[in-house]
C-alpha atoms as a PDB file:
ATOM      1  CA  UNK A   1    -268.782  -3.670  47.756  1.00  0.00           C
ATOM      2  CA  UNK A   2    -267.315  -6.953  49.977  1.00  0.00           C
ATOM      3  CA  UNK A   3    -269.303 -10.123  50.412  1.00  0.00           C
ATOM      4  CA  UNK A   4    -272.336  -9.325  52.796  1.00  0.00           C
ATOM      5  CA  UNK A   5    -271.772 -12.257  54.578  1.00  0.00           C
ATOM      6  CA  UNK A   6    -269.352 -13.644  56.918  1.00  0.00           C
ATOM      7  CA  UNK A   7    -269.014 -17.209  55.534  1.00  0.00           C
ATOM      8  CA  UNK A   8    -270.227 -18.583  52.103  1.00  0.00           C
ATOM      9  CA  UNK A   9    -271.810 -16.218  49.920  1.00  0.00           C
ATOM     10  CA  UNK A  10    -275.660 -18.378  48.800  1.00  0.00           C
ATOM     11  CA  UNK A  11    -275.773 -16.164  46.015  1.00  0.00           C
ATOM     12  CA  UNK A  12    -272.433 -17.668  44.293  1.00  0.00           C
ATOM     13  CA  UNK A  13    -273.908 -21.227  43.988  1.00  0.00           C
ATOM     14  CA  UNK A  14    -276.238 -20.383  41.532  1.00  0.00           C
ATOM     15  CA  UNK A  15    -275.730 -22.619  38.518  1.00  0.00           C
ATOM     16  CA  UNK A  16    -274.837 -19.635  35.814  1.00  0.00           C
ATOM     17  CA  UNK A  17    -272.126 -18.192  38.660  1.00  0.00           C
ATOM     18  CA  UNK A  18    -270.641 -20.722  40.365  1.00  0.00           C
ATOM     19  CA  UNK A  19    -268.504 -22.338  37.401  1.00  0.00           C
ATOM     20  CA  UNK A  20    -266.656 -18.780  37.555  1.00  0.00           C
ATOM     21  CA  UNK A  21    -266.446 -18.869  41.556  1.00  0.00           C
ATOM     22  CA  UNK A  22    -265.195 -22.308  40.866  1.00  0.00           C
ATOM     23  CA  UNK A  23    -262.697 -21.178  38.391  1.00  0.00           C
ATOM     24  CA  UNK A  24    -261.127 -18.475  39.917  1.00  0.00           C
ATOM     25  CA  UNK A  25    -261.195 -20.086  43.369  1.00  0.00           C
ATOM     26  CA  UNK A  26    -258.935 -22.728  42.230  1.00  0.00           C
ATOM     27  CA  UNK A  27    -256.413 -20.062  40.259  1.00  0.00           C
ATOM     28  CA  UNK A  28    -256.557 -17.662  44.166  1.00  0.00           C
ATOM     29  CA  UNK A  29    -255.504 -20.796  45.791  1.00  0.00           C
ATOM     30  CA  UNK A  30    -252.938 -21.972  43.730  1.00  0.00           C
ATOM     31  CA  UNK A  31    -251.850 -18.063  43.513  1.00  0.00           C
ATOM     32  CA  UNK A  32    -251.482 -17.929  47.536  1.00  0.00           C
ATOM     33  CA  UNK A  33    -249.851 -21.189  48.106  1.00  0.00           C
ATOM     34  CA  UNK A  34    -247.167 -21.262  45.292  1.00  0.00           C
ATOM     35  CA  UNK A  35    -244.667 -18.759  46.937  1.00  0.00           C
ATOM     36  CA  UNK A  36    -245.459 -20.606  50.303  1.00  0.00           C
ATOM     37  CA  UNK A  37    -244.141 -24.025  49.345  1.00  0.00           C
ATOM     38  CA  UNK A  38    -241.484 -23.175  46.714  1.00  0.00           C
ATOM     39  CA  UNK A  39    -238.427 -24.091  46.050  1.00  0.00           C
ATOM     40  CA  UNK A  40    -239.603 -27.836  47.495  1.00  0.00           C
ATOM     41  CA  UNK A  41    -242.697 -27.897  46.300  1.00  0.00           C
ATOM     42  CA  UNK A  42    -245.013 -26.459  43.070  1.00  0.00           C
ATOM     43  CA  UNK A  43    -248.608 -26.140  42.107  1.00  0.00           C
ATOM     44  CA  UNK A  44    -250.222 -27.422  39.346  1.00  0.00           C
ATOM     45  CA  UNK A  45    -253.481 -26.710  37.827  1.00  0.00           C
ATOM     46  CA  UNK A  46    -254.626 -29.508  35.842  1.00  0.00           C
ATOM     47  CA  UNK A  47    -258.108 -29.744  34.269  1.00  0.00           C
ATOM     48  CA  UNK A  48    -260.390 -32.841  34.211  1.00  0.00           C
ATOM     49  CA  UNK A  49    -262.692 -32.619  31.078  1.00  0.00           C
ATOM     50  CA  UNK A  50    -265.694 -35.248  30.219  1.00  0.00           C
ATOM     51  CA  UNK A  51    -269.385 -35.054  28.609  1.00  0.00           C
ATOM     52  CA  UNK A  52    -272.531 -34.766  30.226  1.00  0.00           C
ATOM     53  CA  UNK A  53    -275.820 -34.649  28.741  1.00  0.00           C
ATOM     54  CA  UNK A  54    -277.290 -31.021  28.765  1.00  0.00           C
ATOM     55  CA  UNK A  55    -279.796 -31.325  31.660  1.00  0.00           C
ATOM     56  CA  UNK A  56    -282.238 -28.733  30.004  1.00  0.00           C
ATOM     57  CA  UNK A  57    -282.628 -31.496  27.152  1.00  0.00           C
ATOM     58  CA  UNK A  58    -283.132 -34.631  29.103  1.00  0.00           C
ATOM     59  CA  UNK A  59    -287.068 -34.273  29.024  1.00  0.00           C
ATOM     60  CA  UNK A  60    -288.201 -33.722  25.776  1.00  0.00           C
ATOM     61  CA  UNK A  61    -292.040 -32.682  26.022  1.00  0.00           C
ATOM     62  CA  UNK A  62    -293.878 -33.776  22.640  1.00  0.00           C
ATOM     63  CA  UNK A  63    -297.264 -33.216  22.478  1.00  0.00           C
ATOM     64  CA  UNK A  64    -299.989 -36.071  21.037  1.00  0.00           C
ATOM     65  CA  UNK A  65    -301.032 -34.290  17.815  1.00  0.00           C
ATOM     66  CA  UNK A  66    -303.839 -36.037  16.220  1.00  0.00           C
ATOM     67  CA  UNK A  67    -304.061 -35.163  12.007  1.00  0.00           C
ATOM     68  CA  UNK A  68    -307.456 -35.623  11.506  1.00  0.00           C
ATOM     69  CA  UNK A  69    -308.804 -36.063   7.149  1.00  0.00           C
ATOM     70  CA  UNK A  70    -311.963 -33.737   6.007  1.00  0.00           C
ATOM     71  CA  UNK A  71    -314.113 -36.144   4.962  1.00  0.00           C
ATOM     72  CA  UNK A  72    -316.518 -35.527   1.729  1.00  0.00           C
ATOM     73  CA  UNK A  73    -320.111 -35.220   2.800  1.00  0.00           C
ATOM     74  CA  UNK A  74    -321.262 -33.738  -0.122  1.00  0.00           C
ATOM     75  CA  UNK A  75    -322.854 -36.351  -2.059  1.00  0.00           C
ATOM     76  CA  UNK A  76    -322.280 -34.283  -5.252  1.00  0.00           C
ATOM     77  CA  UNK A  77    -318.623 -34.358  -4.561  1.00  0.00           C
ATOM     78  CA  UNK A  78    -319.078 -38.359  -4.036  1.00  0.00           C
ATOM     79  CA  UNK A  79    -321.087 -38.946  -6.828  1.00  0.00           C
ATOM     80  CA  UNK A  80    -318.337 -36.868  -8.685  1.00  0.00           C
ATOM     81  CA  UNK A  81    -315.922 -38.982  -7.142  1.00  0.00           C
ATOM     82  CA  UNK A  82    -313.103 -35.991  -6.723  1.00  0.00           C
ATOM     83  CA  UNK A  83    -310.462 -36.622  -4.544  1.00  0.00           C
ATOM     84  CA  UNK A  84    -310.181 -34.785  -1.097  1.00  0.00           C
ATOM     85  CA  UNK A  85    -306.159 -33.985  -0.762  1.00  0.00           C
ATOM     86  CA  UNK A  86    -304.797 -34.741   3.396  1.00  0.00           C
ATOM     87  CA  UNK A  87    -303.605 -31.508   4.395  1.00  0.00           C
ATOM     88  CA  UNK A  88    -299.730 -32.076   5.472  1.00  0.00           C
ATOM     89  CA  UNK A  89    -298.890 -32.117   8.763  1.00  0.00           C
ATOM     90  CA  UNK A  90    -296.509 -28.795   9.945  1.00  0.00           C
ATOM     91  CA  UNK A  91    -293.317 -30.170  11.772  1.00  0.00           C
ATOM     92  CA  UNK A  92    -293.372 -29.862  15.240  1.00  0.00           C
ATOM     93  CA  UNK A  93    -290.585 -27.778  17.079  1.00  0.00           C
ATOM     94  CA  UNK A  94    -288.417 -29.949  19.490  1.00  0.00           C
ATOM     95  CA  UNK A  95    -285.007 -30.564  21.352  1.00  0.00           C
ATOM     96  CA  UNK A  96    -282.805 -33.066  22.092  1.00  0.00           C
ATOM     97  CA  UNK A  97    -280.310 -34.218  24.647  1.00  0.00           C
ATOM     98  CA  UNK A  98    -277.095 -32.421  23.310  1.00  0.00           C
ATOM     99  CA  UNK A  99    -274.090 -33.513  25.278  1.00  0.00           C
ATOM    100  CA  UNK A 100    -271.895 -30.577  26.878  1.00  0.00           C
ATOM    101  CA  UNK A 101    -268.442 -30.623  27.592  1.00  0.00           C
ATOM    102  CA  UNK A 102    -267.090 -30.116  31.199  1.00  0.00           C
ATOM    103  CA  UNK A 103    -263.986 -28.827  32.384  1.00  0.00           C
ATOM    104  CA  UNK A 104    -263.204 -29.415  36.128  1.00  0.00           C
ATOM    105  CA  UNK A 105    -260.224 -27.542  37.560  1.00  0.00           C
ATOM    106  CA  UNK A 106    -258.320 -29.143  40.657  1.00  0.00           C
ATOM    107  CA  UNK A 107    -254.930 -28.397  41.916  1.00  0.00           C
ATOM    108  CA  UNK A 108    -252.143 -30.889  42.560  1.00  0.00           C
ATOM    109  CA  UNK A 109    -249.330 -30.297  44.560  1.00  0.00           C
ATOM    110  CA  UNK A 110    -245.659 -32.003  43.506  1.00  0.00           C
ATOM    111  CA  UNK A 111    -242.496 -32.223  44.801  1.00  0.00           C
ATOM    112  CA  UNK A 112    -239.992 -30.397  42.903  1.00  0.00           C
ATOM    113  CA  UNK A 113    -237.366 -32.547  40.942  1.00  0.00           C
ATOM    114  CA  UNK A 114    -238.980 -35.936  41.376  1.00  0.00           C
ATOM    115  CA  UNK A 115    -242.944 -35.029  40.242  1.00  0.00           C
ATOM    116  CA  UNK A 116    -243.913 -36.884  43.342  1.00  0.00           C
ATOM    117  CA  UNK A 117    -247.798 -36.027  43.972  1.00  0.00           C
ATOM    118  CA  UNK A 118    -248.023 -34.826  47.081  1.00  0.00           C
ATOM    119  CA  UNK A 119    -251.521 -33.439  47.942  1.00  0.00           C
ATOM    120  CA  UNK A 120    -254.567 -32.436  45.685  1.00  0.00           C
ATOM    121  CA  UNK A 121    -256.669 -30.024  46.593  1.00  0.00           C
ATOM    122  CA  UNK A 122    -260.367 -30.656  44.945  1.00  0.00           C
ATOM    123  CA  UNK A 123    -263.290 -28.178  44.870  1.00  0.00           C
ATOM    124  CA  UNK A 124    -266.611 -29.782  44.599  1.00  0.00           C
ATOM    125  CA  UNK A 125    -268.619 -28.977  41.500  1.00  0.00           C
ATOM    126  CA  UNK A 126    -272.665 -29.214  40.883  1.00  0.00           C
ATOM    127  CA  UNK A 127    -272.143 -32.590  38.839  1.00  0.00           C
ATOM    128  CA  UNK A 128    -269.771 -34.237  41.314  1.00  0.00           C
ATOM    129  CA  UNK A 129    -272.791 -33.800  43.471  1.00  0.00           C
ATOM    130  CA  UNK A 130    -275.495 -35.363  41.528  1.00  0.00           C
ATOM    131  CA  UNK A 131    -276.034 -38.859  39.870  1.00  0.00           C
ATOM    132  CA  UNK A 132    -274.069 -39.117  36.226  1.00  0.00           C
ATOM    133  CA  UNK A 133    -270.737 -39.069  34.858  1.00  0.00           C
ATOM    134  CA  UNK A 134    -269.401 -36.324  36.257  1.00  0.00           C
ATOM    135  CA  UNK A 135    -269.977 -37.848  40.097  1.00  0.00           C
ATOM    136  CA  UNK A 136    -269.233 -41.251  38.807  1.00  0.00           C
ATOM    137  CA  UNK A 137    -265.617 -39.585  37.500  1.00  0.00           C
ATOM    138  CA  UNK A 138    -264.742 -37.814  40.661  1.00  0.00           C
ATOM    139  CA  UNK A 139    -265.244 -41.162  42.857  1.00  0.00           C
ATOM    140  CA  UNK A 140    -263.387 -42.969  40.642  1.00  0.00           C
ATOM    141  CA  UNK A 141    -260.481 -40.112  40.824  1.00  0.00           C
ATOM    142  CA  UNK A 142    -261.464 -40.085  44.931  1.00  0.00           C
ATOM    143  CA  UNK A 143    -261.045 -43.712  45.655  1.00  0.00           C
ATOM    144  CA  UNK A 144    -257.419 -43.671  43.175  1.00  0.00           C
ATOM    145  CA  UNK A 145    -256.157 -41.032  45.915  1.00  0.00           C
ATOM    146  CA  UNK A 146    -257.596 -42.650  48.774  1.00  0.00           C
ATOM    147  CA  UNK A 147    -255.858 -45.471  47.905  1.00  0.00           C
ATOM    148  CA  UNK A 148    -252.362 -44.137  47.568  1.00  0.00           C
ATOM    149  CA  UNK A 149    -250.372 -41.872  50.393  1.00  0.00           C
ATOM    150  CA  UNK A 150    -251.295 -38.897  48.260  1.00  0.00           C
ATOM    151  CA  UNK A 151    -252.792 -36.306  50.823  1.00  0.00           C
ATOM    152  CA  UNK A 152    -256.582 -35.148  49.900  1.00  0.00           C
ATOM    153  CA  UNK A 153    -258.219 -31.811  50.641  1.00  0.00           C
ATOM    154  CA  UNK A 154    -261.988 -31.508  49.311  1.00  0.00           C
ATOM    155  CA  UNK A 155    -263.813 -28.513  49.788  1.00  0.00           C
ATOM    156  CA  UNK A 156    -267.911 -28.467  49.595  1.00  0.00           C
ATOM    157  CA  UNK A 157    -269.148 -25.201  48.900  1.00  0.00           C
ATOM    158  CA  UNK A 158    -272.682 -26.387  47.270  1.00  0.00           C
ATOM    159  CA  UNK A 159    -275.688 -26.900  49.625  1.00  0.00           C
ATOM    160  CA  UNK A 160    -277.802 -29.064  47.089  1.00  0.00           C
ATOM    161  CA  UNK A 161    -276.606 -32.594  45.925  1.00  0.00           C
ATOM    162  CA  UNK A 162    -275.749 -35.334  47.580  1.00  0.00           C
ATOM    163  CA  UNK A 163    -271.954 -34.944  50.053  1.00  0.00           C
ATOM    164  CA  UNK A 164    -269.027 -37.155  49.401  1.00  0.00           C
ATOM    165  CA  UNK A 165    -269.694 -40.479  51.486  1.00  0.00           C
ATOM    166  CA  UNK A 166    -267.997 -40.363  55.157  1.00  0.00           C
ATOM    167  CA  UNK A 167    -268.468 -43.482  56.957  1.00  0.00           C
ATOM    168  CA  UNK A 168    -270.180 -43.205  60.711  1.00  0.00           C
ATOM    169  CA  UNK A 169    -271.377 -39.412  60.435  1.00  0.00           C
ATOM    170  CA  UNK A 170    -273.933 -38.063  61.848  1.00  0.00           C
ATOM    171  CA  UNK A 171    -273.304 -34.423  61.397  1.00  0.00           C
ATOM    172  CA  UNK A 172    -275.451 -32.333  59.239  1.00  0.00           C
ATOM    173  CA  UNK A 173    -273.887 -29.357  57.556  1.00  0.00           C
ATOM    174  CA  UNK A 174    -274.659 -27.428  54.298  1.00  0.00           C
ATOM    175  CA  UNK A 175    -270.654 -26.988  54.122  1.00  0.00           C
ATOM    176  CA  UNK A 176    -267.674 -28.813  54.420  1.00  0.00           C
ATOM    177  CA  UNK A 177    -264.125 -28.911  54.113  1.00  0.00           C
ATOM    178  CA  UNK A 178    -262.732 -32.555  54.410  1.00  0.00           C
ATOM    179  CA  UNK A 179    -258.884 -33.152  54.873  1.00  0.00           C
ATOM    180  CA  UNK A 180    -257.641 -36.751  54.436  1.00  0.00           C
ATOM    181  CA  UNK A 181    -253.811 -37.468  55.445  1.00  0.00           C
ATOM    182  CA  UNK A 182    -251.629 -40.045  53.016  1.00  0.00           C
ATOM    183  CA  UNK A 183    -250.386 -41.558  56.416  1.00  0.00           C
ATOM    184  CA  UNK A 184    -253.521 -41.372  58.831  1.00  0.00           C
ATOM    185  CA  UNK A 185    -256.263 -43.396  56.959  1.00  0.00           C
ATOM    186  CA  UNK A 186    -258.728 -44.078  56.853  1.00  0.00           C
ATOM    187  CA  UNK A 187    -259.186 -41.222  60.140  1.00  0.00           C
ATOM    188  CA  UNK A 188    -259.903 -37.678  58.474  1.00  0.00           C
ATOM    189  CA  UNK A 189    -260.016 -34.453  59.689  1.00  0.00           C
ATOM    190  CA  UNK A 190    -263.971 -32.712  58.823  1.00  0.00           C
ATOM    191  CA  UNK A 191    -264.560 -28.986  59.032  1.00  0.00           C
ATOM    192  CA  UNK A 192    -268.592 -29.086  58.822  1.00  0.00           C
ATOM    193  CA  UNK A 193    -270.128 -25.323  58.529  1.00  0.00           C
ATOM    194  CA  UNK A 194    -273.234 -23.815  57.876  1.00  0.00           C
ATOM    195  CA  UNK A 195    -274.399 -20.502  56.308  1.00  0.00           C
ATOM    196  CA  UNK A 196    -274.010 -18.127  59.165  1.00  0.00           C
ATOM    197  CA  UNK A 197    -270.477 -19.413  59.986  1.00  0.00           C
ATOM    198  CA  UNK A 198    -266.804 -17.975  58.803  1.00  0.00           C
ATOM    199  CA  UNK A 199    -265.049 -20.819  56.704  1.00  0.00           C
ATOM    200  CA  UNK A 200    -263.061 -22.492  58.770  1.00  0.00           C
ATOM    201  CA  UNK A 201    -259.164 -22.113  58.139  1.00  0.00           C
ATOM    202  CA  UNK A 202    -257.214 -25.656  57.943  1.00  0.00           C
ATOM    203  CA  UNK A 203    -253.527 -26.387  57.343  1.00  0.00           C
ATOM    204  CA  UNK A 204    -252.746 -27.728  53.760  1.00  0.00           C
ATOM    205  CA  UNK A 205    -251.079 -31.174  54.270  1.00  0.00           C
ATOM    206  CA  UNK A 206    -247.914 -32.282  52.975  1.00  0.00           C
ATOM    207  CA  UNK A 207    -244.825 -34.752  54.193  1.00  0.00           C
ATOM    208  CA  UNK A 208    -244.458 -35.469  57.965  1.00  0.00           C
ATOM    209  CA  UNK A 209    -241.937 -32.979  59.266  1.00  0.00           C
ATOM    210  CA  UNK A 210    -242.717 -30.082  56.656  1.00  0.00           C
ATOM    211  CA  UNK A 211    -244.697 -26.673  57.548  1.00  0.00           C
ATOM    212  CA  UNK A 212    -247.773 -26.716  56.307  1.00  0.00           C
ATOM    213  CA  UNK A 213    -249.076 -23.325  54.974  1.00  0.00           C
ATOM    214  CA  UNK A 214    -252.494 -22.471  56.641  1.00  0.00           C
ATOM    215  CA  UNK A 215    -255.223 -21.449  53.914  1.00  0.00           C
ATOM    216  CA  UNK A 216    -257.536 -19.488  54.776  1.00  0.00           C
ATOM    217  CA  UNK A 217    -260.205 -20.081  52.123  1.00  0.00           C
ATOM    218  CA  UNK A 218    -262.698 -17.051  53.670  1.00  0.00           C
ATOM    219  CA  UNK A 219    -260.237 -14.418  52.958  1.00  0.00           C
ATOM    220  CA  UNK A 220    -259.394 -15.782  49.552  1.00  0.00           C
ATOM    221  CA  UNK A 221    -263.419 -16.302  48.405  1.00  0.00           C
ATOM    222  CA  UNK A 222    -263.659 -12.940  49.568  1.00  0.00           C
ATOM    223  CA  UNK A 223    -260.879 -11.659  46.947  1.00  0.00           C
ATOM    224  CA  UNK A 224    -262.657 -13.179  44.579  1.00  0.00           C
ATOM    225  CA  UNK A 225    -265.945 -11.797  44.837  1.00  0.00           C
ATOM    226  CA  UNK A 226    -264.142  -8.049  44.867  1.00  0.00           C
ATOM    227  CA  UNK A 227    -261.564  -8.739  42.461  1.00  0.00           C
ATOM    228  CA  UNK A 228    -264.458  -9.942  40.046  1.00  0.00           C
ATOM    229  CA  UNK A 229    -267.527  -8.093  40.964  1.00  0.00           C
ATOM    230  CA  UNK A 230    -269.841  -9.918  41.971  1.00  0.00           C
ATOM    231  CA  UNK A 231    -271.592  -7.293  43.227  1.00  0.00           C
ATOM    232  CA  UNK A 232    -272.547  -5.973  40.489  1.00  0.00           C
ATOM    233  CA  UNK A 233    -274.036  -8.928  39.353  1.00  0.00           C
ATOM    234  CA  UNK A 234    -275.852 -10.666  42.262  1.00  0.00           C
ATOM    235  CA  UNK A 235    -279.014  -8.732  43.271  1.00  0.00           C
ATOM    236  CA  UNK A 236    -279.988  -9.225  46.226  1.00  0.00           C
ATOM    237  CA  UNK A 237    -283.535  -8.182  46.421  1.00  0.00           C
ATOM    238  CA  UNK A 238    -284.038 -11.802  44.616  1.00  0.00           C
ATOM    239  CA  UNK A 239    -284.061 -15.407  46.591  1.00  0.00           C
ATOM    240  CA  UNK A 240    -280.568 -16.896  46.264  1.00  0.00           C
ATOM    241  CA  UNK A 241    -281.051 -20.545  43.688  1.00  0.00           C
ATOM    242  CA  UNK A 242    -281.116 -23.107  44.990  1.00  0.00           C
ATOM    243  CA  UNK A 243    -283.147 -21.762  48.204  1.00  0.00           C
ATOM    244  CA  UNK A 244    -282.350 -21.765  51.430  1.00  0.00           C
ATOM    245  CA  UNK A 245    -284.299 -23.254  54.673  1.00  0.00           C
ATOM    246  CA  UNK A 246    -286.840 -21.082  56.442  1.00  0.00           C
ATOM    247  CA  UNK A 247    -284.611 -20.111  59.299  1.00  0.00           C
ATOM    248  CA  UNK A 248    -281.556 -19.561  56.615  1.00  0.00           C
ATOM    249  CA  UNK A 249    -283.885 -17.325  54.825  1.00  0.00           C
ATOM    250  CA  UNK A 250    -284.783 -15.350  57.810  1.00  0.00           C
ATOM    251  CA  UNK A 251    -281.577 -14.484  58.995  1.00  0.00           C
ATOM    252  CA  UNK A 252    -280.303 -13.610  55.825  1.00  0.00           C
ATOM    253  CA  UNK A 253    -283.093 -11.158  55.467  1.00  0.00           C
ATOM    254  CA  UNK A 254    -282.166  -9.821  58.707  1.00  0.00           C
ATOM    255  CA  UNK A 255    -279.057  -9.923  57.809  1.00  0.00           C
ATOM    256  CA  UNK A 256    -278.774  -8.026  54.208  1.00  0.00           C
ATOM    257  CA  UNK A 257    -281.465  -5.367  56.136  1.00  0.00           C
ATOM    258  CA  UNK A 258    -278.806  -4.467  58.531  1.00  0.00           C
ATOM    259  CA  UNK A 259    -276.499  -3.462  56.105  1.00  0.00           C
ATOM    260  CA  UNK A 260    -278.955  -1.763  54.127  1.00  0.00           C
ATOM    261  CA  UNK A 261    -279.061  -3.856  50.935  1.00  0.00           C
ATOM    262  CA  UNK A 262    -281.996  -5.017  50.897  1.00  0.00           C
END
């Protein structure tokens, strides 16, 4: 069964499917552009890895226990003067922060011959979106391209978190695609969408003077949720995590009804 819904799927950004979506996203892209930019040009996959503590451990809940000693009040056992044994204390069950290692997959586009970076193409994970070391790494990596003439495609498929900074925008969107020419900054090109709305195609940039392969990143999400089957694992009679607005919610009921799903 396709994708129910003509842009972004809310069901794929839940936090035990969207490190797959994530993962095979990056692998359809880099399998639709390669034959597009060959011989000049290659993709590369590379993989940025780092720790993060395990956010199901950061609050460890410990309970006040109070070990209270049986006193004697038997004055026969005083006057006896036998010795009333503490009963030991049972451990207590309880976890700690565990750190968790994180791969990040990101594609980088090189010029055949020379290695020249050309263009990377970054999908937005949930830690690049929320305080820690996995945001704190991607801005670092952000600001290294921003700084060169490398060209910079980041695509925002995650409603929660906080967006990449933009400087004077006022435009609220759940979505966005940003695409950030080597030669034109610090001017950008935004593609801001919301859940009812197709993702917006965009040409992939490269060096002034080449063609530049349009990707359309709909059709190719859409592969990926048939090719994998994520039907068969999303249910849809459930509320998509994290939630969605009152008037998202609404016309995705209205929505899934239509096509008889729900």
């Amino acid at each position: 069964m396709p994708s129910p819904f003509p842009g972004m799927n809310p069901y794929l950004e839940h936090p035990e499917l969207f490190p797959g979506v994530h993962h095979y996203l990056i692998s359809e892209i880099a399998r639709f552009l390669s034959p597009q930019l060959r011989p000049k040009y290659r993709v590369a996959v590379e993989v940025r890895m780092y720790e993060i503590t395990d956010d199901s451990s950061l609050v460890v809940g410990i309970p006040d226990v109070t070990v209270k000693s049986r006193q004697a009040s038997d004055s026969k056992s005083n006057m006896l003067n036998v010795a009333v044994a503490t009963p030991t204390s049972q451990p207590l069950k309880v976890k700690i922060p565990m750190p968790v290692a994180i791969k990040e997959g990101y594609l980088e586009v090189r010029e055949v011959g020379t290695e020249a970076l050309i263009t990377t193409i970054e999908i937005l994970s949930p830690s690049n979106k929320r305080i820690g070391k996995g945001r704190e790494m991607y801005e670092d990596k952000r600001a290294q391209v921003l700084a060169s003439r490398t060209n910079l495609v980041e695509i925002d498929l995650l409603r929660k978190g906080n967006p990449m900074p933009i400087i004077d925008n006022n435009t609220h969107s759940y979505y966005r695609i940003l695409v950030c020419r080597g030669n034109n900054r610090p001017n950008a090109d935004l593609y801001a969408f919301n859940l009812p709305d197709v993702i917006p195609d965009f040409s992939l940039p490269l060096r002034a003077g080449d063609t530049e392969p349009v990707l359309d990143l709909q059709s190719l999400l859409n592969n990926v949720y048939d090719v994998y089957g994520y039907d068969l694992v999303v249910d849809y009679n459930q509320e998509p995590v994290p939630q969605l607005s009152k008037s998202d919610a609404a016309w995705m009921d209205a929505l899934l009804h239509q096509q008889n799903i729900r």
